[in-house]
C-alpha atoms as a PDB file:
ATOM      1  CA  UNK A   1     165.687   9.714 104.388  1.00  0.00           C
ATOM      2  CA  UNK A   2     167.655  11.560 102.345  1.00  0.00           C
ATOM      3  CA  UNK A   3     165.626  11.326  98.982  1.00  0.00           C
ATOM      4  CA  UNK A   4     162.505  11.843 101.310  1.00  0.00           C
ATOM      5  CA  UNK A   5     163.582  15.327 102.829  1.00  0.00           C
ATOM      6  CA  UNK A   6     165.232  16.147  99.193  1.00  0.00           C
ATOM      7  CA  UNK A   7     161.691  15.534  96.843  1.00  0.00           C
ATOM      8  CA  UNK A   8     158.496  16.089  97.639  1.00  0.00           C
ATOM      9  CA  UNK A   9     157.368  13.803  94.555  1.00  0.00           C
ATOM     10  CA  UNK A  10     159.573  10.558  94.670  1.00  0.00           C
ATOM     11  CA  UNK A  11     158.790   7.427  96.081  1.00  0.00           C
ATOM     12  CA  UNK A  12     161.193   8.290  99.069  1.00  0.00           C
ATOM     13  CA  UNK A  13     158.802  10.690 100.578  1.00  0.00           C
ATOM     14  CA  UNK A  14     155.390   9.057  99.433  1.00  0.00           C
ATOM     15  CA  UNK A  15     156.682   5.801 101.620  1.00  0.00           C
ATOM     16  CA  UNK A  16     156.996   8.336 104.588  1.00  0.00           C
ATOM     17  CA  UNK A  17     153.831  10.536 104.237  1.00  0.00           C
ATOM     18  CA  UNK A  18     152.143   7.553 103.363  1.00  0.00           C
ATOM     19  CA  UNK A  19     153.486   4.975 106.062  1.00  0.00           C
ATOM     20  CA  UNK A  20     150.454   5.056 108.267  1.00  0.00           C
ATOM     21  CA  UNK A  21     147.695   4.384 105.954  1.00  0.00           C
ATOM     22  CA  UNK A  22     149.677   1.284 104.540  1.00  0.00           C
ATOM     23  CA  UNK A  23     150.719  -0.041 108.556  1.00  0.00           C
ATOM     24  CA  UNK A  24     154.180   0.296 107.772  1.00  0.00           C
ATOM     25  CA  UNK A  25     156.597   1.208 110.526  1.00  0.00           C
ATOM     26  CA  UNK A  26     159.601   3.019 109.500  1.00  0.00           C
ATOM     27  CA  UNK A  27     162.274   2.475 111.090  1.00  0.00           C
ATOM     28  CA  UNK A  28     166.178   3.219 110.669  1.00  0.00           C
ATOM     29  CA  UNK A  29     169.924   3.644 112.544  1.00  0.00           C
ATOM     30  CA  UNK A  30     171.491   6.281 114.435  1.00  0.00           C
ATOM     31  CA  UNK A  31     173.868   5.849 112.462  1.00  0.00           C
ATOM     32  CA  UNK A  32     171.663   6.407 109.427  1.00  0.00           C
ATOM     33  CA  UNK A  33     170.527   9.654 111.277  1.00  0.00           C
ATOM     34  CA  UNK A  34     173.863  10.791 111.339  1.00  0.00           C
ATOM     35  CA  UNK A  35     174.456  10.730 108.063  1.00  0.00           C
ATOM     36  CA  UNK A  36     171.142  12.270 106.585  1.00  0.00           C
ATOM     37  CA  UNK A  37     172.393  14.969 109.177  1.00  0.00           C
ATOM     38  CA  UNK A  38     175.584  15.500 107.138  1.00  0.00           C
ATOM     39  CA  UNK A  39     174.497  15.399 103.795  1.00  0.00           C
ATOM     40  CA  UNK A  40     171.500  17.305 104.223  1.00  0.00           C
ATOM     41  CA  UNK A  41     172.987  20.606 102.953  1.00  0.00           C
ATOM     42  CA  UNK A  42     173.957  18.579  99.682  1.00  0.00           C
ATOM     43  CA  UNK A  43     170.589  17.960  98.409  1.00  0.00           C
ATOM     44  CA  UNK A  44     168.187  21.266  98.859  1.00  0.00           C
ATOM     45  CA  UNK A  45     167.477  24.500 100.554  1.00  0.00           C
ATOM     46  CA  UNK A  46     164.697  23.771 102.871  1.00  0.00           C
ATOM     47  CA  UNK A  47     166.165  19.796 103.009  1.00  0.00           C
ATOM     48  CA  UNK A  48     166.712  20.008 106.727  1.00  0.00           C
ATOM     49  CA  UNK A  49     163.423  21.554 107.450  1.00  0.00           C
ATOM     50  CA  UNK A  50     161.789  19.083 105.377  1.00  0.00           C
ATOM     51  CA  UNK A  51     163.763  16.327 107.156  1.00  0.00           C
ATOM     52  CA  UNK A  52     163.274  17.783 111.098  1.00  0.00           C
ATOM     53  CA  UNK A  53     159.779  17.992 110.701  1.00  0.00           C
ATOM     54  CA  UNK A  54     158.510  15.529 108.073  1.00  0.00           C
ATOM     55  CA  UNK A  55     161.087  12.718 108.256  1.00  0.00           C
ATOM     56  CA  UNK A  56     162.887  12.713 111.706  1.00  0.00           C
ATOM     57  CA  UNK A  57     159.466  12.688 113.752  1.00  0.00           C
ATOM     58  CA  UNK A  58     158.078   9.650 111.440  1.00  0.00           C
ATOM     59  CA  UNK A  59     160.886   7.057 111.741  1.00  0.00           C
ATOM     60  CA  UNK A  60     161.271   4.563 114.653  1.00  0.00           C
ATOM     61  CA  UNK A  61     165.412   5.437 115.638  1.00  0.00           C
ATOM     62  CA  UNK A  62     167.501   2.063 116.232  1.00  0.00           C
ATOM     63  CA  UNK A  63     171.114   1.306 117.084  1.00  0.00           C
ATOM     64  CA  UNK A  64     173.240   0.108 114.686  1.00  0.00           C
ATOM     65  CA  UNK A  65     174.058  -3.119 116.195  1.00  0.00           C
ATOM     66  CA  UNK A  66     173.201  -6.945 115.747  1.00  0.00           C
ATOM     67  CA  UNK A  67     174.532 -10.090 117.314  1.00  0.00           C
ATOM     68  CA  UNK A  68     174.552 -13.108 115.140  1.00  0.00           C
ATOM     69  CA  UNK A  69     175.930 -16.370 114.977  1.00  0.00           C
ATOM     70  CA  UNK A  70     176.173 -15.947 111.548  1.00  0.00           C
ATOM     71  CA  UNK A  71     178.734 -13.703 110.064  1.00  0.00           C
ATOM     72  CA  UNK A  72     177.757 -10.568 107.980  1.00  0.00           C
ATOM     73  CA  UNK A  73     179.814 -10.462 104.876  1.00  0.00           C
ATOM     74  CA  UNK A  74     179.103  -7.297 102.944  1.00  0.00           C
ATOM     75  CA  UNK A  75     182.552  -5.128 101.629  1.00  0.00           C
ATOM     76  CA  UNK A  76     181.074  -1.535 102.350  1.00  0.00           C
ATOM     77  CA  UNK A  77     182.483  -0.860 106.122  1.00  0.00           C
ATOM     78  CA  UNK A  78     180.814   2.400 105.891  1.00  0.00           C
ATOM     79  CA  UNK A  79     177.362   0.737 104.981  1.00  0.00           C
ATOM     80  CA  UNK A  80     177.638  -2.496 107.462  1.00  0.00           C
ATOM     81  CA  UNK A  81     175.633  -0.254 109.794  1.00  0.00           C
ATOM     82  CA  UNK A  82     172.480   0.112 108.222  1.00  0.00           C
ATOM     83  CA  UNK A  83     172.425  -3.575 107.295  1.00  0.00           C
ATOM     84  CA  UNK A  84     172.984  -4.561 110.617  1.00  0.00           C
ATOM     85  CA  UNK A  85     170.424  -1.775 112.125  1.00  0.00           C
ATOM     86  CA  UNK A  86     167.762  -3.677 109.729  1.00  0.00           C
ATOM     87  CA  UNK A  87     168.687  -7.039 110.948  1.00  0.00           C
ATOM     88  CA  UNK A  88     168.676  -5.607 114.885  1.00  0.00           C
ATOM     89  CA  UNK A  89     165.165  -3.963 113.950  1.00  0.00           C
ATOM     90  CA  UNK A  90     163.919  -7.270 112.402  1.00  0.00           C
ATOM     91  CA  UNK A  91     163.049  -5.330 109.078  1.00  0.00           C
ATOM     92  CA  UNK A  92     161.319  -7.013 106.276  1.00  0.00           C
ATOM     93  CA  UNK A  93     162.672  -4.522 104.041  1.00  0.00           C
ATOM     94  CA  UNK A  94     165.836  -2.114 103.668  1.00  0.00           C
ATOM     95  CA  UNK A  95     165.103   0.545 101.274  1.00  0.00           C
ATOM     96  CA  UNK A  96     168.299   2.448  99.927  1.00  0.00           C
ATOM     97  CA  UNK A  97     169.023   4.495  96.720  1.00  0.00           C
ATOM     98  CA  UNK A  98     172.488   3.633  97.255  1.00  0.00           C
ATOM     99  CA  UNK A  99     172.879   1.812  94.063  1.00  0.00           C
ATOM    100  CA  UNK A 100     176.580   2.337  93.804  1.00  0.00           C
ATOM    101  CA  UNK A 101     177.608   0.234  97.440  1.00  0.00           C
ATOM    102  CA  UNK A 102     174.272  -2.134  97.339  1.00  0.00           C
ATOM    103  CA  UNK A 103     174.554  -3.007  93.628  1.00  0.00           C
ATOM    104  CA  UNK A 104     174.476  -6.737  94.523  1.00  0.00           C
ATOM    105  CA  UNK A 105     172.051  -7.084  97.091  1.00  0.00           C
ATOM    106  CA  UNK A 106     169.447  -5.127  95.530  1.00  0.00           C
ATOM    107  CA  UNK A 107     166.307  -7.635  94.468  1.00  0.00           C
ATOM    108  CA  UNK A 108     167.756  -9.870  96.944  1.00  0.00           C
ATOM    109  CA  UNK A 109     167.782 -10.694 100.716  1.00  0.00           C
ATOM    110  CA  UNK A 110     170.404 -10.487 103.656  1.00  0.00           C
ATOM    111  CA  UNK A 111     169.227 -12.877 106.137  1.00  0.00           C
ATOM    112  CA  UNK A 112     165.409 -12.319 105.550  1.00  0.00           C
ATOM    113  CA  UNK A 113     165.597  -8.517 104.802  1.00  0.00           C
ATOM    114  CA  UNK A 114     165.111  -7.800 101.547  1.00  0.00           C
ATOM    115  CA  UNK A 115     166.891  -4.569  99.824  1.00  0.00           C
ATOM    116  CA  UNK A 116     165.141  -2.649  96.888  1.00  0.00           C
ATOM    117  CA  UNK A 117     164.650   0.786  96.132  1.00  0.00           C
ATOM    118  CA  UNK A 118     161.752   2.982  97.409  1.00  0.00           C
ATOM    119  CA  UNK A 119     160.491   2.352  94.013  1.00  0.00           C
ATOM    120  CA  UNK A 120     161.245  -1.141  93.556  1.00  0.00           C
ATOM    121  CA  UNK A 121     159.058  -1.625  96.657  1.00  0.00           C
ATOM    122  CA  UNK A 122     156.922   0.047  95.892  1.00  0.00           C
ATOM    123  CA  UNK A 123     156.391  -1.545  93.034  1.00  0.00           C
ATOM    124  CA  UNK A 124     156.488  -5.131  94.678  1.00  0.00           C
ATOM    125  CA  UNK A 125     153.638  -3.829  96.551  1.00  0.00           C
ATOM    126  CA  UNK A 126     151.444  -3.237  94.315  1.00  0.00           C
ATOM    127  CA  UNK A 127     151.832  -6.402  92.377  1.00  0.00           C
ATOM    128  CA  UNK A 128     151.392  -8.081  95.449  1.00  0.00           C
ATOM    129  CA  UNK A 129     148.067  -6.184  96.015  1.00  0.00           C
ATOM    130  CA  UNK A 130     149.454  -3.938  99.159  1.00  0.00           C
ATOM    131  CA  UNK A 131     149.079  -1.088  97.638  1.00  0.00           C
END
């Protein structure tokens, strides 16, 4: 979300503009929220306007909480929230540019959600003829 109220030409912000033609829902955490919120000021000038009236109205809001049986072990405390806000939102996909703290799971799957980049989907996609 972050990316997408940043750019207007990266993948980030064609996923959200483009979201209805290709039936996806977008959907993210409060918690995720919270942070764009923060960091908004980081990335641009007109960031937060982009983000209040392009992003924010787009994206389906969850909490940031799953039960399991199954334990979630991922090492990023500050990141277990969006993982667990995909699970709770039965995601197909978590999309992140947080290479740095999702270096491992990128490419692969956390109980069924699979974590790329916007671009990496994007890509996947189109070789699967989605796009």
């Amino acid at each position: 979300m972050l990316s997408a109220s940043a750019s207007s030409k990266g993948a980030s912000r064609w996923i959200v503009e483009q979201h209805p033609a290709c039936d996806w829902q977008l959907v993210s955490a409060d918690y995720c929220r919270l942070e764009t919120l923060k960091n908004l000021k980081k990335v641009g000038r007109d960031a937060g306007v982009v983000f209040t009236r392009v992003v924010r109205p787009v994206v389906k809001w969850e909490p940031d909480t799953w039960v399991s049986e199954y334990p979630l072990l991922f090492p990023k405390a500050k990141d277990r929230p969006v993982i667990m806000a995909a699970l709770a939102a039965k995601a197909d996909y978590l999309l992140t540019l947080d290479r740095q703290d999702f270096q491992g799971l990128l490419g692969n799957q956390v109980y069924g959600v699979s974590i790329r980049t916007p671009g990496d989907f994007l890509m996947e996609m189109r070789e699967r003829g989605l796009l």
